[in-house]
N, C-alpha and C. Protein backbone atom coordinates (compact mmCIF):
# COMPACT_ATOMS: atom_id res chain seq x y z
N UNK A 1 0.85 -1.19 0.00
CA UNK A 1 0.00 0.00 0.00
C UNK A 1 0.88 1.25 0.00
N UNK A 2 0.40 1.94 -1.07
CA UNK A 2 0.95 3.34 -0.55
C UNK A 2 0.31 4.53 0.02
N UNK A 3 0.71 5.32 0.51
CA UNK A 3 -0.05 6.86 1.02
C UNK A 3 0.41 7.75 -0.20
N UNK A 4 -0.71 8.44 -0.83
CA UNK A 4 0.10 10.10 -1.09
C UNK A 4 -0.39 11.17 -0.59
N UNK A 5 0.19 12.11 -0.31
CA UNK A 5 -0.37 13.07 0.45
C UNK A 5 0.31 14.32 -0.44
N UNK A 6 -0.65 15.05 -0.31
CA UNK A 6 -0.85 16.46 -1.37
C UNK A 6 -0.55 17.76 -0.13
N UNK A 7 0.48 18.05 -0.13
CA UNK A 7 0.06 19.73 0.62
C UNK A 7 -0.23 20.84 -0.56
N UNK A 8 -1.38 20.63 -0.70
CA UNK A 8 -2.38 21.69 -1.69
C UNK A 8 -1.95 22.96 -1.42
N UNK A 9 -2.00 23.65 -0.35
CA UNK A 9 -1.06 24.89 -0.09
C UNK A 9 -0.17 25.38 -0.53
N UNK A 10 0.83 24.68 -0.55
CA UNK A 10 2.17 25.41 -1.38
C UNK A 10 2.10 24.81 -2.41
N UNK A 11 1.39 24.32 -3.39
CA UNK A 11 1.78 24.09 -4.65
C UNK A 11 1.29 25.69 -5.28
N UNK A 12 2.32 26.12 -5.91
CA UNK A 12 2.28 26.55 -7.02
C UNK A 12 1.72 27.10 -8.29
N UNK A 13 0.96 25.63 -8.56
CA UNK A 13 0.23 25.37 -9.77
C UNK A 13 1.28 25.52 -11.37
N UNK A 14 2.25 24.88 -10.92
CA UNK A 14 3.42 24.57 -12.02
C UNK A 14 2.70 23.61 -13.27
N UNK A 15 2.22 22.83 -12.72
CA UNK A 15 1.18 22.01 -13.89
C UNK A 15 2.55 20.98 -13.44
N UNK A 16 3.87 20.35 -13.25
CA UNK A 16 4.70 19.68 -13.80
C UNK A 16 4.46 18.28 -13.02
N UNK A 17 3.58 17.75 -11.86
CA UNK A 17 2.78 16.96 -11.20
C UNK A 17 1.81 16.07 -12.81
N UNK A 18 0.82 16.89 -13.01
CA UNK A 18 0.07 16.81 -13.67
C UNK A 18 0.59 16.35 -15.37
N UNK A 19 1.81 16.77 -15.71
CA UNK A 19 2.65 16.23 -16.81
C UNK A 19 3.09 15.04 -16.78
N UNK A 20 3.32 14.69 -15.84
CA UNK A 20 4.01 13.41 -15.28
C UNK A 20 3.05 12.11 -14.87
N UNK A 21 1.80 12.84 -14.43
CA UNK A 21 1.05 11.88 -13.75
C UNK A 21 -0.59 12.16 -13.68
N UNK A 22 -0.89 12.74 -15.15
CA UNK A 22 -2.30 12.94 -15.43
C UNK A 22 -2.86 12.19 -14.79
N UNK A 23 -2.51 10.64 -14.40
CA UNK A 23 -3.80 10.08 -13.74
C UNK A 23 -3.95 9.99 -12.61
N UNK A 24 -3.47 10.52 -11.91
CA UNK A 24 -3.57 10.81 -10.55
C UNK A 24 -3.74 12.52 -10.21
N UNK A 25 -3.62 13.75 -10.94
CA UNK A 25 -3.70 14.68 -10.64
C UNK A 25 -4.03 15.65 -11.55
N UNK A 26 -4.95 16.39 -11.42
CA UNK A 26 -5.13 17.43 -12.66
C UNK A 26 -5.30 18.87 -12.09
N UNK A 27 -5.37 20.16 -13.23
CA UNK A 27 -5.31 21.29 -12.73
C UNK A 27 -6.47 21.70 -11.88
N UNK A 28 -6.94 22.51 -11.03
CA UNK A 28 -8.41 23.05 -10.48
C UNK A 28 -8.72 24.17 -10.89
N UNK A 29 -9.56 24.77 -10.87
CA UNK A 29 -10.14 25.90 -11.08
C UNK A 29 -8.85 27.26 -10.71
N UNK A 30 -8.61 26.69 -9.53
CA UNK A 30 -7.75 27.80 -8.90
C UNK A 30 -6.30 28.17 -9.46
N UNK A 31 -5.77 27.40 -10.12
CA UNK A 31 -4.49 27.13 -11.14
C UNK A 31 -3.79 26.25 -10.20
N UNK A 32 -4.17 25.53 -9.34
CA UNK A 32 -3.50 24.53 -8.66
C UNK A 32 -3.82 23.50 -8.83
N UNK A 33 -2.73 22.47 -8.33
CA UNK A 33 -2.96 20.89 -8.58
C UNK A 33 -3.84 20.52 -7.57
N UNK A 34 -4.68 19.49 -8.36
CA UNK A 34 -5.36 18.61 -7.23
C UNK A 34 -5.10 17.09 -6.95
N UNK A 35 -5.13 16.30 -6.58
CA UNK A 35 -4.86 14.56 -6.22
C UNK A 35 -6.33 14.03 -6.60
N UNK A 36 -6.33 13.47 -7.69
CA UNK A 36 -7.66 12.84 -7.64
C UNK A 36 -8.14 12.12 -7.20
N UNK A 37 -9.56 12.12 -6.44
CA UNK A 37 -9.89 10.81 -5.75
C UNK A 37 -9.93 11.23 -4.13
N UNK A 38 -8.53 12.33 -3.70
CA UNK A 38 -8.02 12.05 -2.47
C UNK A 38 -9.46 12.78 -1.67
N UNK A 39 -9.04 12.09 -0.18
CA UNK A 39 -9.93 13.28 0.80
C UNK A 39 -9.13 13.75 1.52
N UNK A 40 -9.81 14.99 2.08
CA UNK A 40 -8.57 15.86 2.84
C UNK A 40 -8.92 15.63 3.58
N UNK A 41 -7.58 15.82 5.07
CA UNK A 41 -7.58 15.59 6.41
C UNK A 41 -6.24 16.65 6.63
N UNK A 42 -6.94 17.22 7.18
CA UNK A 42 -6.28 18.82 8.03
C UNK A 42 -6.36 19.72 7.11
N UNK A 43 -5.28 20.35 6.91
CA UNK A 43 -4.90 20.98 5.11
C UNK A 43 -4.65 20.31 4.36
N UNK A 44 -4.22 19.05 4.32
CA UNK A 44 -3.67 18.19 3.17
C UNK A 44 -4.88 17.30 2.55
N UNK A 45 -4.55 16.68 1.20
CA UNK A 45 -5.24 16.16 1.16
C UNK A 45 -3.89 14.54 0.53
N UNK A 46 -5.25 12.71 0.95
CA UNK A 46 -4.60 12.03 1.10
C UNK A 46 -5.24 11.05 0.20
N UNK A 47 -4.54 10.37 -0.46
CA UNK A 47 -5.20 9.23 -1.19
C UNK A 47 -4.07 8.08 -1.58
N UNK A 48 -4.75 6.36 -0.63
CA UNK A 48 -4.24 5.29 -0.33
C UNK A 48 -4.45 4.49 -1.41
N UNK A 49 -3.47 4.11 -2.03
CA UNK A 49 -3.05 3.34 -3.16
C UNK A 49 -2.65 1.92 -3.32
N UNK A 50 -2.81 0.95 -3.97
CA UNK A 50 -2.12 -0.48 -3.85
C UNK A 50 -0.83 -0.11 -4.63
N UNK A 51 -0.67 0.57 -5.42
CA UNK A 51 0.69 0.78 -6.38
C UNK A 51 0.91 1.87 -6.61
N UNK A 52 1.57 2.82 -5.97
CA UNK A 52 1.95 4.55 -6.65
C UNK A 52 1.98 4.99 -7.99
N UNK A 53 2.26 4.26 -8.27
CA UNK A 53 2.57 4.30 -9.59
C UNK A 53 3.28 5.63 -10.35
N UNK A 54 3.22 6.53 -10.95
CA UNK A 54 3.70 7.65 -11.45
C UNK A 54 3.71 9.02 -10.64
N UNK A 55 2.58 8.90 -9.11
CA UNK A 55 2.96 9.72 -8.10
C UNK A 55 3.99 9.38 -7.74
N UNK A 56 5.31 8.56 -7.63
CA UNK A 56 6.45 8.93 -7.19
C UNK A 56 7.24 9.70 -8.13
N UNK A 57 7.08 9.85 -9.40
CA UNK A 57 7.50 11.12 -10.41
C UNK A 57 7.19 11.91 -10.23
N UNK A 58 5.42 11.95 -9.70
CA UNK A 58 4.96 13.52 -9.42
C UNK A 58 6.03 14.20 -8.19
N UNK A 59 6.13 13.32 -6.79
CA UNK A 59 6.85 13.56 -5.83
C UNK A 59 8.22 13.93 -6.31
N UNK A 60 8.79 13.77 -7.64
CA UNK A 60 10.50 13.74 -7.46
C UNK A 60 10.46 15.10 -8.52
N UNK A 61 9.24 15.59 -9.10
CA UNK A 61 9.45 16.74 -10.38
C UNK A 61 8.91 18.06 -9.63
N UNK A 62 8.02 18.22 -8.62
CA UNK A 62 7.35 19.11 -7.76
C UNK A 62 8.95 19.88 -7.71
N UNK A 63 8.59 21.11 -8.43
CA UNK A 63 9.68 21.84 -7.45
C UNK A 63 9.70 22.48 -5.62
N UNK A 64 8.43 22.72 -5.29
CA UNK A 64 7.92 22.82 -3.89
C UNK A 64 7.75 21.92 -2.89
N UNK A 65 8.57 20.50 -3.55
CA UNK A 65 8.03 19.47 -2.62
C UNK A 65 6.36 19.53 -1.67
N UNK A 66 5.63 19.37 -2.76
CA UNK A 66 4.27 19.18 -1.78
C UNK A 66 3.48 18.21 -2.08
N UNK A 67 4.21 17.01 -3.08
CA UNK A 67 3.81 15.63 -2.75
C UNK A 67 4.39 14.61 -1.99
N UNK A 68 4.20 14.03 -1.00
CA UNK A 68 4.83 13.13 -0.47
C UNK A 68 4.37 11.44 -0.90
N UNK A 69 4.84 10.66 -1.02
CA UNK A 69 4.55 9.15 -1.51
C UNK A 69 5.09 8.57 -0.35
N UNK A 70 4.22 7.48 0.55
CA UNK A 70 4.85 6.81 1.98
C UNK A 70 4.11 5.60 1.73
């Protein structure tokens, strides 16, 4: 299983998440990234995975570090 967790806050809205890993994340209204699927808990938002799959690209291309993969 994996965790990803989104700190929606400091992203940016670079789009370069979303290049990497359309299927897990797309732009919002606001020009920021969102995690699809995820629900939020606190400020962040979190969504539990059997295979990361291309969110660990999203996590390694974020220049703001505000994806984490655990």
């Amino acid at each position: 299983m994996a965790k990803v967790i989104h700190e929606r806050e400091k992203c940016i809205g670079c789009g370069a998440c979303t290049g990497v890993c359309s299927d897990f994340f797309e732009m919002g209204d606001d020009g920021k990234s969102m995690l699809k699927g995820a629900v939020q808990k606190g400020e962040n938002f979190e969504l539990e995975l059997k295979d990361a799959g291309c969110c660990k690209e999203a996590e390694a291309v974020c220049p703001v570090h505000c994806i984490h993969v655990k």
